[in-house]
Protein backbone atom coordinates (compact mmCIF):
# COMPACT_ATOMS: atom_id res chain seq x y z
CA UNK A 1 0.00 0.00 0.00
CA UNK A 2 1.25 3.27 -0.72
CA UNK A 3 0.22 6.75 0.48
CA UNK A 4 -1.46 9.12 -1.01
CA UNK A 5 -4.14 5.82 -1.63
CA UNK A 6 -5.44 5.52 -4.90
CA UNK A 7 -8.42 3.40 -5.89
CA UNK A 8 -8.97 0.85 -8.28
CA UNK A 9 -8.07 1.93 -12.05
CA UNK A 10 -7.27 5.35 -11.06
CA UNK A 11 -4.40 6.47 -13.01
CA UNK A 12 -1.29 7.32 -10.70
CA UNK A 13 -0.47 10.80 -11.73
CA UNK A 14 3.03 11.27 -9.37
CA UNK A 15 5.45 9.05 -7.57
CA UNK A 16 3.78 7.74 -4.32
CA UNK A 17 6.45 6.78 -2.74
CA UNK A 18 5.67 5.43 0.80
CA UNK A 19 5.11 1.18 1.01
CA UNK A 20 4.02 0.21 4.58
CA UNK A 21 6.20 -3.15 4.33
CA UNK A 22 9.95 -3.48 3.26
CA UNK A 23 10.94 -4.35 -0.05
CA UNK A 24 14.44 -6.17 -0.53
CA UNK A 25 16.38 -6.40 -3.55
CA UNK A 26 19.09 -9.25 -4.08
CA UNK A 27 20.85 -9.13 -6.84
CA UNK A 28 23.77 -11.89 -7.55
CA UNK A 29 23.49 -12.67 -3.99
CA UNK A 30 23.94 -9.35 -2.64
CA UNK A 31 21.42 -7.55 -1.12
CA UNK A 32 20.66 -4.29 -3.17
CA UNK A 33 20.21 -0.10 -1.77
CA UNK A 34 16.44 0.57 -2.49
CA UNK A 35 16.42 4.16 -3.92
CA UNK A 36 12.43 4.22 -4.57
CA UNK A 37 9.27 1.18 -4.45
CA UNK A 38 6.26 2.50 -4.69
CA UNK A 39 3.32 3.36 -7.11
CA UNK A 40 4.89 3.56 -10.89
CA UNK A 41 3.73 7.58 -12.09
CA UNK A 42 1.94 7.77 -14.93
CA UNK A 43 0.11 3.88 -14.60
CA UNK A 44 -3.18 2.20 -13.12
CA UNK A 45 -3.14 1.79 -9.71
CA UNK A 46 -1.76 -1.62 -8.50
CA UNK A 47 1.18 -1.37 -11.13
CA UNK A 48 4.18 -0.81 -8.61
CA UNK A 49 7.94 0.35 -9.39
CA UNK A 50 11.02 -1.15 -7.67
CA UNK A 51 14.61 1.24 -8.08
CA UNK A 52 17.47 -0.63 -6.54
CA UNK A 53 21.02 0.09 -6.91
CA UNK A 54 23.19 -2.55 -8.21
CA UNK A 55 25.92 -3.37 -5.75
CA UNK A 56 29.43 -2.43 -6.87
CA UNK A 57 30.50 -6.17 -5.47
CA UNK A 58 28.51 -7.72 -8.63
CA UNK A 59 30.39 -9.67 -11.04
CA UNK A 60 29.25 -8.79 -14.90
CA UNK A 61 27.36 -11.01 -16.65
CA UNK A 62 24.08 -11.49 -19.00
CA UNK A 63 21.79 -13.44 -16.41
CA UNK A 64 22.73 -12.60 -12.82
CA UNK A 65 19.96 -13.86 -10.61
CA UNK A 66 17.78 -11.09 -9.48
CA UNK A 67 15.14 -11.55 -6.35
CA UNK A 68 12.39 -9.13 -5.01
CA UNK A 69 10.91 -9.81 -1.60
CA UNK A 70 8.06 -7.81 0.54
CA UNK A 71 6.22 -9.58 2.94
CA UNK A 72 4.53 -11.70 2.33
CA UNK A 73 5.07 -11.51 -1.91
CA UNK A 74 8.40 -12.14 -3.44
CA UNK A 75 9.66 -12.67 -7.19
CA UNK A 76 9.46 -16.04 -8.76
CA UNK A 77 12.65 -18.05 -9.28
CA UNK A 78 15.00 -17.86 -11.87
CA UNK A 79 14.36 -14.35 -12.70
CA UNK A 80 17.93 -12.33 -14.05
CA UNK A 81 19.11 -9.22 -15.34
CA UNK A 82 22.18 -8.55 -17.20
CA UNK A 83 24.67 -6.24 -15.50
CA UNK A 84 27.60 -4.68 -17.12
């Protein structure tokens, strides 16, 4: 949930910012600085957007594994993205 609340297919017209749980970002095995999750601007309501930094510790490669967690939701398995 984010704050300001918006209802159901109401367009998001700003960055909202505030989730009341913790999101985590791991990324190669190392957990990730969150610099935004929240409602994505510009989208319908539900659609949320997830900024990490990628740790400086990450080895390069095409398919390094990528995980998402907030309580109780997190990412399916197997999910990647290529780092240079």
């Amino acid at each position: 949930m984010t704050s300001p609340v918006y209802g159901d297919g109401q367009l998001v017209p700003t960055a909202a910012p505030v989730i009341f749980q913790s999101v985590y970002v791991v990324i190669g095995g190392a957990e990730a600085e969150m610099t935004y999750a929240g409602a994505a601007p510009g989208t319908v309501n539900g659609i949320m957007q997830v900024n990490a930094r990628i740790p400086a510790t990450i080895n390069p490669g095409s398919a390094v594994p990528l995980f998402i967690w907030e309580y109780p939701y997190h990412s399916q398995t197997g999910i990647t993205v290529a780092v240079k």
